[in-house]
Protein backbone atom coordinates (compact mmCIF):
# COMPACT_ATOMS: atom_id res chain seq x y z
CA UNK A 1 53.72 66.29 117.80
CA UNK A 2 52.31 66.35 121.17
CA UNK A 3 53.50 69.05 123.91
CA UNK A 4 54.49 65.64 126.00
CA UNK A 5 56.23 64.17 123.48
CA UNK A 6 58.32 67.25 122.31
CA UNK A 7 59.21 67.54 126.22
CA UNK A 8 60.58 64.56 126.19
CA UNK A 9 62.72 64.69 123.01
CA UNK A 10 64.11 67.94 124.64
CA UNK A 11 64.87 66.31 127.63
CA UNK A 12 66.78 63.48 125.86
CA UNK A 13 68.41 66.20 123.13
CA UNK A 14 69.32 68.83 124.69
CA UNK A 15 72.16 67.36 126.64
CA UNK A 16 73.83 66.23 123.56
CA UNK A 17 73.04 69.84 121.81
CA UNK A 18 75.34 71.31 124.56
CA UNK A 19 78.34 68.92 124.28
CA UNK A 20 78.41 70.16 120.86
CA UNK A 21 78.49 73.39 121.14
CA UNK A 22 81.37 73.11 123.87
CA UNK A 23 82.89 70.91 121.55
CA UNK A 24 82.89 73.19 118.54
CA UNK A 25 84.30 76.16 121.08
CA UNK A 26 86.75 73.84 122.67
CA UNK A 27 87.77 73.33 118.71
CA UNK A 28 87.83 77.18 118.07
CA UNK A 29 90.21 77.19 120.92
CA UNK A 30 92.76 74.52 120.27
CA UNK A 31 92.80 75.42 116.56
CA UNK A 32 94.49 78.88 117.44
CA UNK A 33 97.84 77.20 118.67
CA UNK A 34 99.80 75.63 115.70
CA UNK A 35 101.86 73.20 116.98
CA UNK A 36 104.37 73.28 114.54
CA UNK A 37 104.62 77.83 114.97
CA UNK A 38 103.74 78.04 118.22
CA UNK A 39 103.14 81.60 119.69
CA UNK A 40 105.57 83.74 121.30
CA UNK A 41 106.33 86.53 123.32
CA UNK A 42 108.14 89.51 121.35
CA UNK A 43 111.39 89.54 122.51
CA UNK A 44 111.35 92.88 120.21
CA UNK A 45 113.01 96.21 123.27
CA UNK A 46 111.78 98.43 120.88
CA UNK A 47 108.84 100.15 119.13
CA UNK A 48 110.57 100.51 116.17
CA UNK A 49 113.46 102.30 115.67
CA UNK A 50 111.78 103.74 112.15
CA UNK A 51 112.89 106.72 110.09
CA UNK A 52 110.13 109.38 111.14
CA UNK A 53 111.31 112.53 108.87
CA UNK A 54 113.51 112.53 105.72
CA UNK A 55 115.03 115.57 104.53
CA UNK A 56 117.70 116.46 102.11
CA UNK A 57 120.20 117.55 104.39
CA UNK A 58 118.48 115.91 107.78
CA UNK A 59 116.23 112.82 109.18
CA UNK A 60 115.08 111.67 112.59
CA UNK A 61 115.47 108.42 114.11
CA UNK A 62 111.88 107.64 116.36
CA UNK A 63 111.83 104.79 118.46
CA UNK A 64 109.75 103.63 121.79
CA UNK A 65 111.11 101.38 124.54
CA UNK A 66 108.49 98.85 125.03
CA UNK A 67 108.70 97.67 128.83
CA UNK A 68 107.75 101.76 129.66
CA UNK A 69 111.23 102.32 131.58
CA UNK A 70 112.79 106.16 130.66
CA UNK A 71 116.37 105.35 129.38
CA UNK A 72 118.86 107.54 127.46
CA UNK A 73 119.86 106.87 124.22
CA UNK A 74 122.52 107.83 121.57
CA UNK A 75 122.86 108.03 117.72
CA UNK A 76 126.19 107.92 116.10
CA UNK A 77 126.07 108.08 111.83
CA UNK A 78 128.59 108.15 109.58
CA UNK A 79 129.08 107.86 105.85
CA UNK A 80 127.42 103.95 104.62
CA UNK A 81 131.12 103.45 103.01
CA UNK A 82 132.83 105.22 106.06
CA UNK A 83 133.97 102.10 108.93
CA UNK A 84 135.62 103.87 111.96
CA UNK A 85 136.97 102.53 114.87
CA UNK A 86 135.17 101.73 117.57
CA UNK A 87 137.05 104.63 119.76
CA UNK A 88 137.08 106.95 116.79
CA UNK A 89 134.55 110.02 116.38
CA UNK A 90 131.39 109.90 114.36
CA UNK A 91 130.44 111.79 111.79
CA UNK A 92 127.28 113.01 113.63
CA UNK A 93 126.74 112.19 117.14
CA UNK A 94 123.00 112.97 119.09
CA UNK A 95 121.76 112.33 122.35
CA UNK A 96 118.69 112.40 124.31
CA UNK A 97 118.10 112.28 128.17
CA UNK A 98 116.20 109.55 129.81
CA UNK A 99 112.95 109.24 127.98
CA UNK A 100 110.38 106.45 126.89
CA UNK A 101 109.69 107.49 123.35
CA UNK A 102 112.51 109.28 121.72
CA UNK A 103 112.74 111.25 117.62
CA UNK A 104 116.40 112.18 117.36
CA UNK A 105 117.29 114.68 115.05
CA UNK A 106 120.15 114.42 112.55
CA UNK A 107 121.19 117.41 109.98
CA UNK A 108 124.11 118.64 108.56
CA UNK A 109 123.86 115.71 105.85
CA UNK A 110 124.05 115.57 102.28
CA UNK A 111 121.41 115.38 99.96
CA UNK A 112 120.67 111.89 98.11
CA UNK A 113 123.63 110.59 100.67
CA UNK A 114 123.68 107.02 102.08
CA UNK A 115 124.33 106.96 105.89
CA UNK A 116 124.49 104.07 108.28
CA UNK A 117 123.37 105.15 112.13
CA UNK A 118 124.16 102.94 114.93
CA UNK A 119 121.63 103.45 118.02
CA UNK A 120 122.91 102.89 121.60
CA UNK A 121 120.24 102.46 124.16
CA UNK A 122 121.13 102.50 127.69
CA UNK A 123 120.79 98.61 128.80
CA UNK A 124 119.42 97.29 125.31
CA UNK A 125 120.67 95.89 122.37
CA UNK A 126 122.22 98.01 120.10
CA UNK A 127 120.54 99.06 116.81
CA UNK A 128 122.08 100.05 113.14
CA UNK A 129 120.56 100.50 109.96
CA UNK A 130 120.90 102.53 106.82
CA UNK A 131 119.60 105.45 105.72
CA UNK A 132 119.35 107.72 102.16
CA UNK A 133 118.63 111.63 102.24
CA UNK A 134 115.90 113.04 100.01
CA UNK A 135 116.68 114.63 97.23
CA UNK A 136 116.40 118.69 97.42
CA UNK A 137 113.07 120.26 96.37
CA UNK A 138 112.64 120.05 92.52
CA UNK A 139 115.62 117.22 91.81
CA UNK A 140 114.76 116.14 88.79
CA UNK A 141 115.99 112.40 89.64
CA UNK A 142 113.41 110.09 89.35
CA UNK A 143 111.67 108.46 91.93
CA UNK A 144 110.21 105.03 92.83
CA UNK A 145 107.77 104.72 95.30
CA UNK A 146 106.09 101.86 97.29
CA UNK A 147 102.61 101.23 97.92
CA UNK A 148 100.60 98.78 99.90
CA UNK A 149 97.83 98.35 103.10
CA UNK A 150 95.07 97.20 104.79
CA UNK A 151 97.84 94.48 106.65
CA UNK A 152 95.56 94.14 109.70
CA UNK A 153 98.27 92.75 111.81
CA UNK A 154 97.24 90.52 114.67
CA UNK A 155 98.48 87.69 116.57
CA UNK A 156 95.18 85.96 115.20
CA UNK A 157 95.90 87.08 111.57
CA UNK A 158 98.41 85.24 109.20
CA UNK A 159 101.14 87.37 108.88
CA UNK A 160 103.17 85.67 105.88
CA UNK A 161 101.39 87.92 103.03
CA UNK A 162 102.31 91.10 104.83
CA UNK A 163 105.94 89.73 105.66
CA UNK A 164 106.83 88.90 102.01
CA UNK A 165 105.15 91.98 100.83
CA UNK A 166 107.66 94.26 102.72
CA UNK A 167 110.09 91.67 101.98
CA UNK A 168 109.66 92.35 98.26
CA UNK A 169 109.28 95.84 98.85
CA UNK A 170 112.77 96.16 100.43
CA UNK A 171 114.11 94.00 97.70
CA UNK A 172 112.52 96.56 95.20
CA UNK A 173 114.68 99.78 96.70
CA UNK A 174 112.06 102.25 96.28
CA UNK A 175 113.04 105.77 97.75
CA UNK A 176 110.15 105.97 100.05
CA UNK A 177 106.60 103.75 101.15
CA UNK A 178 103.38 104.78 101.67
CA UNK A 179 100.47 102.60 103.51
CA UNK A 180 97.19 103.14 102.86
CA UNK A 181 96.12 102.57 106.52
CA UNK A 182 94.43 99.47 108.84
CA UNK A 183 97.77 98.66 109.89
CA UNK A 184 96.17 96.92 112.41
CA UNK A 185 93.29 94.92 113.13
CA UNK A 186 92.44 96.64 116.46
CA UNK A 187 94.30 100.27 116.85
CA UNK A 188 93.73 99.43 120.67
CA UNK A 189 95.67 96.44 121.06
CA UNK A 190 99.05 96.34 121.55
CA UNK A 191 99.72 92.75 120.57
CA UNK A 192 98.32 93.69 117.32
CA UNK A 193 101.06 96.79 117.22
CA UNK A 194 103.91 94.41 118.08
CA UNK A 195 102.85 92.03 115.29
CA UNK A 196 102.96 94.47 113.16
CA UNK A 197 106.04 95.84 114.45
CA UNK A 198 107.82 92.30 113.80
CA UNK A 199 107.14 92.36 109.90
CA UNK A 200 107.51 96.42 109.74
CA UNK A 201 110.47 97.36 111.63
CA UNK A 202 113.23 96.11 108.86
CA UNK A 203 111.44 98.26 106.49
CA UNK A 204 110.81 101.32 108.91
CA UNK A 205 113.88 101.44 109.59
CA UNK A 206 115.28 102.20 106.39
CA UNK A 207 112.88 104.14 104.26
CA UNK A 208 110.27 106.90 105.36
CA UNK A 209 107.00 105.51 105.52
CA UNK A 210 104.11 107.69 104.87
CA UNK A 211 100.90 106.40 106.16
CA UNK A 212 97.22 106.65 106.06
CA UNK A 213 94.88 106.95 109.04
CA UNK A 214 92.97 103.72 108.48
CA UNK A 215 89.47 103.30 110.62
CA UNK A 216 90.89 99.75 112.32
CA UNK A 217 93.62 102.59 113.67
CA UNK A 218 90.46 103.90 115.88
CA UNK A 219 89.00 100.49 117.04
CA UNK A 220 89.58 100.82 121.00
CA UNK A 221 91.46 103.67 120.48
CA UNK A 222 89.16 106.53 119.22
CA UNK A 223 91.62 109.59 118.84
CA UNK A 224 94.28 107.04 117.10
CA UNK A 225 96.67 107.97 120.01
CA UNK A 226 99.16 105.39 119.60
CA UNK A 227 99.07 105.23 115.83
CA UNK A 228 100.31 108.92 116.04
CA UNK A 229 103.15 108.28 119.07
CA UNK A 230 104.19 105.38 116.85
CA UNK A 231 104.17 107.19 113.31
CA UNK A 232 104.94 111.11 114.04
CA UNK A 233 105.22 111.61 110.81
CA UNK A 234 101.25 111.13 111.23
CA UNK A 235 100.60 113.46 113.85
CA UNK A 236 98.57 115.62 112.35
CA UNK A 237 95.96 113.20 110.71
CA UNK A 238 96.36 115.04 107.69
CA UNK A 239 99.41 116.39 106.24
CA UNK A 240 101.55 116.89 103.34
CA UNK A 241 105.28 115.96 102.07
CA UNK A 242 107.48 117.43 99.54
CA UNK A 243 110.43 115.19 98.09
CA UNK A 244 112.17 115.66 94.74
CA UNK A 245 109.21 117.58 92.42
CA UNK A 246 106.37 115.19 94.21
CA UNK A 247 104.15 116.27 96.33
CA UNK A 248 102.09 114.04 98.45
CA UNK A 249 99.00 115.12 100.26
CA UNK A 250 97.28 112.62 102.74
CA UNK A 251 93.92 113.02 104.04
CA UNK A 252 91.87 111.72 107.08
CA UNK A 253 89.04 109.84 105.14
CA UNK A 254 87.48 109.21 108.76
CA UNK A 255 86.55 112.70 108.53
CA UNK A 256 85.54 113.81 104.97
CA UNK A 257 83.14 116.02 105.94
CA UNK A 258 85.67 118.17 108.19
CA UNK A 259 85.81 121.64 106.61
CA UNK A 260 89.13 122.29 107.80
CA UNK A 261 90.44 119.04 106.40
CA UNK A 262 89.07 120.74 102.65
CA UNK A 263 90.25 123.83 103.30
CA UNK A 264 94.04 122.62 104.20
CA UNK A 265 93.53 120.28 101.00
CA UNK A 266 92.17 123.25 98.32
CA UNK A 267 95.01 125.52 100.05
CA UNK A 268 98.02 123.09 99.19
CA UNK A 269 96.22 122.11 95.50
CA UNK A 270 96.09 126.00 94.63
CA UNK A 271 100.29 126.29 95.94
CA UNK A 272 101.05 123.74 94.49
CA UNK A 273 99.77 124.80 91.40
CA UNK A 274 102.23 128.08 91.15
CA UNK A 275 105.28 126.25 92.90
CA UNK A 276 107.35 125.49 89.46
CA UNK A 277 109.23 122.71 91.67
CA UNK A 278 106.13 120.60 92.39
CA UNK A 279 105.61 118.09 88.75
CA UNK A 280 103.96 115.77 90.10
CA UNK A 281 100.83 115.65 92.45
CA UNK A 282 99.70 112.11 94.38
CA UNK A 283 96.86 112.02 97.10
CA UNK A 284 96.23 109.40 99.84
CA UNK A 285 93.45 108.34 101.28
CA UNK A 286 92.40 104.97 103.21
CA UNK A 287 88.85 104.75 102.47
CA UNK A 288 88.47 105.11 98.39
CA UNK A 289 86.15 107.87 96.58
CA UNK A 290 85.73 105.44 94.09
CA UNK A 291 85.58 101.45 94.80
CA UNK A 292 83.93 97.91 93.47
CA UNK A 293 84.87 95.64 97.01
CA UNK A 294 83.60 95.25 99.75
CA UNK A 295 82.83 98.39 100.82
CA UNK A 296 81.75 100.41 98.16
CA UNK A 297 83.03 103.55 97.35
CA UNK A 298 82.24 107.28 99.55
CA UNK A 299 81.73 109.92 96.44
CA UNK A 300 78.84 110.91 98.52
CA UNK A 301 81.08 112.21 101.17
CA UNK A 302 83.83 113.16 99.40
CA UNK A 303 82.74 114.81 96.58
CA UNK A 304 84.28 118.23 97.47
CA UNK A 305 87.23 116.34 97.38
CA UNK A 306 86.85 114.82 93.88
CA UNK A 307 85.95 118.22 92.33
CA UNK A 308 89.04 119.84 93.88
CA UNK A 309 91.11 116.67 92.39
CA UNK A 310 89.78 117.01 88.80
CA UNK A 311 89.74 120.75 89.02
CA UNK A 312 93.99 120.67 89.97
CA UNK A 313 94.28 117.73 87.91
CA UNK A 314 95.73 115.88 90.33
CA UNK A 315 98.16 112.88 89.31
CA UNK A 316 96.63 109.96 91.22
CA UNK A 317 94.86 108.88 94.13
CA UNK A 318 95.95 106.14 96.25
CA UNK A 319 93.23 104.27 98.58
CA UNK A 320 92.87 101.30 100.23
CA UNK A 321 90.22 99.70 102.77
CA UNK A 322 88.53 97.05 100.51
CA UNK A 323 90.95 93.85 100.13
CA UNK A 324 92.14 93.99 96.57
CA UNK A 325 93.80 95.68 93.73
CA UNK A 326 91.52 97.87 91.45
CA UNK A 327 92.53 100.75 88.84
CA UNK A 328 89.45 102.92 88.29
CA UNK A 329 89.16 106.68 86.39
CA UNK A 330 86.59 109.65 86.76
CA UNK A 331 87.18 113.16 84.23
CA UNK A 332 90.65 112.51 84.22
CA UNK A 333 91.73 111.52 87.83
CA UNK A 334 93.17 107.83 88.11
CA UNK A 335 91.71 105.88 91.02
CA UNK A 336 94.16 102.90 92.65
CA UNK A 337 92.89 101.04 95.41
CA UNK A 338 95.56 99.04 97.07
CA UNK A 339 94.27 96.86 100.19
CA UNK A 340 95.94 93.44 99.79
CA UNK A 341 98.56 94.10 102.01
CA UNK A 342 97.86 91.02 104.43
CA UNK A 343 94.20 91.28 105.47
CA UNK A 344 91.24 88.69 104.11
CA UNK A 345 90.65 89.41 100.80
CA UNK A 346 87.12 90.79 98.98
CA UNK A 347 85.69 89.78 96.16
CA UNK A 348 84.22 92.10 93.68
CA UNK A 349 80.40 93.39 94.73
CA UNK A 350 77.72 95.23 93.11
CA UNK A 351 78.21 98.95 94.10
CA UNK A 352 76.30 100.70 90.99
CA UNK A 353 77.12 104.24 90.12
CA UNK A 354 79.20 106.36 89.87
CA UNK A 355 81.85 103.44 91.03
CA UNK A 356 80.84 100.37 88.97
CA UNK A 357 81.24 103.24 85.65
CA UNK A 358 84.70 104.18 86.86
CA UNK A 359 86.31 100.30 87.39
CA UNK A 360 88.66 99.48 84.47
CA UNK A 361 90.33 96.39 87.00
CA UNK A 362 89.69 94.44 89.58
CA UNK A 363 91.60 91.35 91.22
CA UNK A 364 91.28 89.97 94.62
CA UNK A 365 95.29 89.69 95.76
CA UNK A 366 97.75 90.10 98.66
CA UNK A 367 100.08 92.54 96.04
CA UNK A 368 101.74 96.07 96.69
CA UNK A 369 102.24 99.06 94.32
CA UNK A 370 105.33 100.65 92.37
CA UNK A 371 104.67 103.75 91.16
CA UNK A 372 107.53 104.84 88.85
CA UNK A 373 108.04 108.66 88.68
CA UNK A 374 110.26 109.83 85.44
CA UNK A 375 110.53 113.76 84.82
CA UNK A 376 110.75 114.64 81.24
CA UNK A 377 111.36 118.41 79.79
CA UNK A 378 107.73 118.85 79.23
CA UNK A 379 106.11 116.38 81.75
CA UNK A 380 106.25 113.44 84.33
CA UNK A 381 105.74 109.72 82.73
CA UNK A 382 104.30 108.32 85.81
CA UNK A 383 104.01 104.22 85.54
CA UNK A 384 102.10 102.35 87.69
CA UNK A 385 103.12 98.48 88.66
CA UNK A 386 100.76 96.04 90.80
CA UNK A 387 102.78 93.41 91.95
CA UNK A 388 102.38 89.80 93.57
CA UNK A 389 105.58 89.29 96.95
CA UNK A 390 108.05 87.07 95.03
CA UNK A 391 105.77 86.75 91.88
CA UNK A 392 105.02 88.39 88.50
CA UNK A 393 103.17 91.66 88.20
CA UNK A 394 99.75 91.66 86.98
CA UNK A 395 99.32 94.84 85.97
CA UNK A 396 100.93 97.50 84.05
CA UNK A 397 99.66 101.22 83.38
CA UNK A 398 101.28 104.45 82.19
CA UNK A 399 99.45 107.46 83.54
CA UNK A 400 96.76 108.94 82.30
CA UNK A 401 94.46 105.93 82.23
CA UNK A 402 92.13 105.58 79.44
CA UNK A 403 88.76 107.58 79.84
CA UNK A 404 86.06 105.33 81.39
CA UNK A 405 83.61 107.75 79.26
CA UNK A 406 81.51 107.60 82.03
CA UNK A 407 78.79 110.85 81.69
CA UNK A 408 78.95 113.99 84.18
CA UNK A 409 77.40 113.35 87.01
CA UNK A 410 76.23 115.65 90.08
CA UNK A 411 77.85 114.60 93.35
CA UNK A 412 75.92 115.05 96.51
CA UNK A 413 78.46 116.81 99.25
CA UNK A 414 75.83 116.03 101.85
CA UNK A 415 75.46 112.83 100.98
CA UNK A 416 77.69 110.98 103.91
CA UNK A 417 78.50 108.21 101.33
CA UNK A 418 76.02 105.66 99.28
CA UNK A 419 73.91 103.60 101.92
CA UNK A 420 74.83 100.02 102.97
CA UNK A 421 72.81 97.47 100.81
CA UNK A 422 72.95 93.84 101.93
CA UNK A 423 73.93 92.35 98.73
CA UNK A 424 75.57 89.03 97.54
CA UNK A 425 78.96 90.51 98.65
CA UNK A 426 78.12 90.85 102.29
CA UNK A 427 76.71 87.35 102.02
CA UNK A 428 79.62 85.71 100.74
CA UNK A 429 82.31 87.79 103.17
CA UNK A 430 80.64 86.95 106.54
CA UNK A 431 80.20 82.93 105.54
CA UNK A 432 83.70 82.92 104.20
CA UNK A 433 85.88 84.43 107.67
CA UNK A 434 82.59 84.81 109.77
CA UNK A 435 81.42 81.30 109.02
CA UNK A 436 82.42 80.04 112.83
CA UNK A 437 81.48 82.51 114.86
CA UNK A 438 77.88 82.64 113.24
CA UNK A 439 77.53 78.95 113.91
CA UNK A 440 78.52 79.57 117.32
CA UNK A 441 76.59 82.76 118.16
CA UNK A 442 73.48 80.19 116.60
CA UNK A 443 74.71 77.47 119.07
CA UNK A 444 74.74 79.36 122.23
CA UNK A 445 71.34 81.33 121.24
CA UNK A 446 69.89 77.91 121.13
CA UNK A 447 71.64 77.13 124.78
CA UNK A 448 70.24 80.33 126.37
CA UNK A 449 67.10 79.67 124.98
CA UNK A 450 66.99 76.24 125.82
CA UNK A 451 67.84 77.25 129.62
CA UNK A 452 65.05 79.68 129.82
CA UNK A 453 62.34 77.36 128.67
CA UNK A 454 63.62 74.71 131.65
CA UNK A 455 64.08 77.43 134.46
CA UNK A 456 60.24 78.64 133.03
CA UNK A 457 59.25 75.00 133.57
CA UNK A 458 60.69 74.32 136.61
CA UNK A 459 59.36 77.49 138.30
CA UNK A 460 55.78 76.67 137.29
């Protein structure tokens, strides 16, 4: 083709190559607003209330006001059974001055003891809810727990997976939760924090939640600052909780290569291991040691970590970050990667050793976790349910998981996890949810370039 002629079919093209692209934005646009659900304000005065410590004689009510104006607020809690008259005298009153965020304190209570609170807020809607002590340190009662992440919340997300999910878990009764982090899409939006705060708050409320620090937590918000005013319980980035004979430990997996972070981990392990009222041992962790999604697994970073698992033989660990269910073992430590709590889900890829050896399951699902904990005279029968919202489970395990009879292998510590490979699973994940956007960011390239060839041609 001559350099006339291919001027000229420009000229006539381009034009029409433009309307596209406007059209396929103007698209992108109107096919955010669903008609039929459109979007709304949160009418939502509060962050929260949620339940922020739970002891066996205490808890504390946390909750933020979300228009930013200091009010006072009081607690009154009685007995669930107990229904007083409106003029009549609590069973525990507490109050706080003026304030914007506020953790009130309640103690005095009995252990294993339902309580209903009503929560007065000076010029908003009054709040009540329901609350059940812990049991005291080494109750041999057993214990159900709840486990589920990566829900991603956003105003551009579909929230009905994460909605039915706590729906189900609520349903289920389980004596506490525990997220495996990305609660969010972007940790520095605060729409994203009020969706999330719509499907979250009935169970917050109710149960202790014990989250992860998930990396979405530190998009536009690098030192996770409102992830830990929201969740105090979180504070710390890494921490641990007693309740009944389990101990949980949660780690920071933003920062496995934090000596401190080991050192606080080895130091509860070896306590643990002397304290006759700790039988049971459960660590979380967002991003997974071990993993077949998305992501891959980070044994090269946290392989101090794994060694100080197998050598305290700890229970389980409980992981999310890549968008499915899998059930994985290494020497003796189950693996349980639970990230279908809302977010786009992954589909298995090729991550090679050591986490491709250690897989025994793998199913792309929104699901969540019960983990049943029974004490016996000479040991814990811990049983391990994943779960479909409203469905059937899909899997069923009784702790310890068969050997993967995988051989020993030598774990880098300096190794800051296996490196990225650009393999079939990247591939299919950006053309299934980034499909548009490429086609657009290919559109307007074409624009741009377009526009620079004409303002080259008509400057010469």
């Amino acid at each position: 083709m001559s350099l006339a002629a291919w001027q000229q079919l420009r000229r006539r093209w381009a034009p029409l190559f433009l309307l596209v692209v406007v059209g396929i934005c103007l698209a992108t646009v109107a096919s955010a607003h669903d008609l039929n659900h459109p979007e709304r304000a949160s009418s939502d005065e509060l962050w929260g209330p949620l339940i922020s410590q739970l002891g066996p004689h205490s808890f504390s009510l946390h909750f933020g006001i979300s228009d930013g104006k200091a009010r006072p607020a009081t607690l009154h809690v009685d007995e669930a059974g107990q229904r007083r008259p409106l003029d009549g005298l609590a069973l525990r009153t507490v109050q706080s001055e003026a304030a914007v965020w506020h953790t009130l304190v309640v103690d005095g209570l009995s252990s294993g003891r339902r309580y209903r609170y009503q929560l007065s807020v000076d010029g908003l809607t009054a709040q009540a809810g329901e609350v059940t002590t812990a049991p005291p340190d080494g109750d041999p009662r057993p214990l159900l727990l709840a486990v589920f992440g990566d829900e991603q919340a956003s105003p551009n997300n579909d929230s009905v997976s994460s909605r039915s999910i706590v729906q189900s878990v609520l349903a289920e009764a389980p004596d506490l939760v525990i997220g495996t982090g990305d609660l969010v899409g972007e940790g520095g939006s605060q729409a994203d924090w009020r969706e999330l705060s719509k499907t979250h708050t009935p169970l917050w409320s109710q149960l202790l939640y014990v989250p992860a620090l998930g990396n979405h937590e530190l998009l536009g918000d690098p030192s996770g600052r409102f992830f830990r005013q929201l969740l105090p319980q979180a504070a710390a980035r890494f921490y641990t909780l007693r309740f009944g004979f389990l101990q949980l430990i949660v780690l920071d997996g933003n920062r496995p290569g934090l000596a401190e972070q080991t050192q606080f981990l080895a130091n509860e392990l070896r306590k643990s291991d002397g304290d006759p009222l700790v039988r049971a041992r459960l660590v979380v962790i967002h991003q997974p040691p071990l993993s077949s999604g998305l992501h891959c697994g980070t044994a090269g970073s946290m392989a101090a970590w794994m060694q100080l698992f197998e050598r305290h033989h700890v229970d389980a660990v409980l992981t999310g970050h890549d968008h499915a269910y899998e059930r994985l073992e290494r020497n003796g430590v189950p693996y349980f990667v639970s990230g279908g709590g809302g977010a786009k889900l992954y589909d298995l890829a090729p991550c090679g050793e050591p986490d491709e050896p250690a897989l025994q399951k793998y199913q792309s699902v929104h699901h969540y976790l019960m983990v049943e904990l029974r004490p016996q005279p000479d040991r814990v029968v811990i049983s391990v349910r994943a779960q479909v919202p409203q469905g059937l489970p899909f899997d069923r395990v009784t702790l310890p998981l068969a050997s993967s009879r995988i051989g020993t292998l030598t774990l880098d510590s300096d190794k800051q996890g296996p490196p990225r490979r650009w393999h079939r699973g990247y591939l299919r994940h950006i053309l299934r949810h980034h499909g548009l956007q490429l086609v657009l960011a290919i559109g307007m390239g074409g624009v741009a370039v377009l526009a620079w060839r004409y303002g080259r041609r008509r400057s010469s």
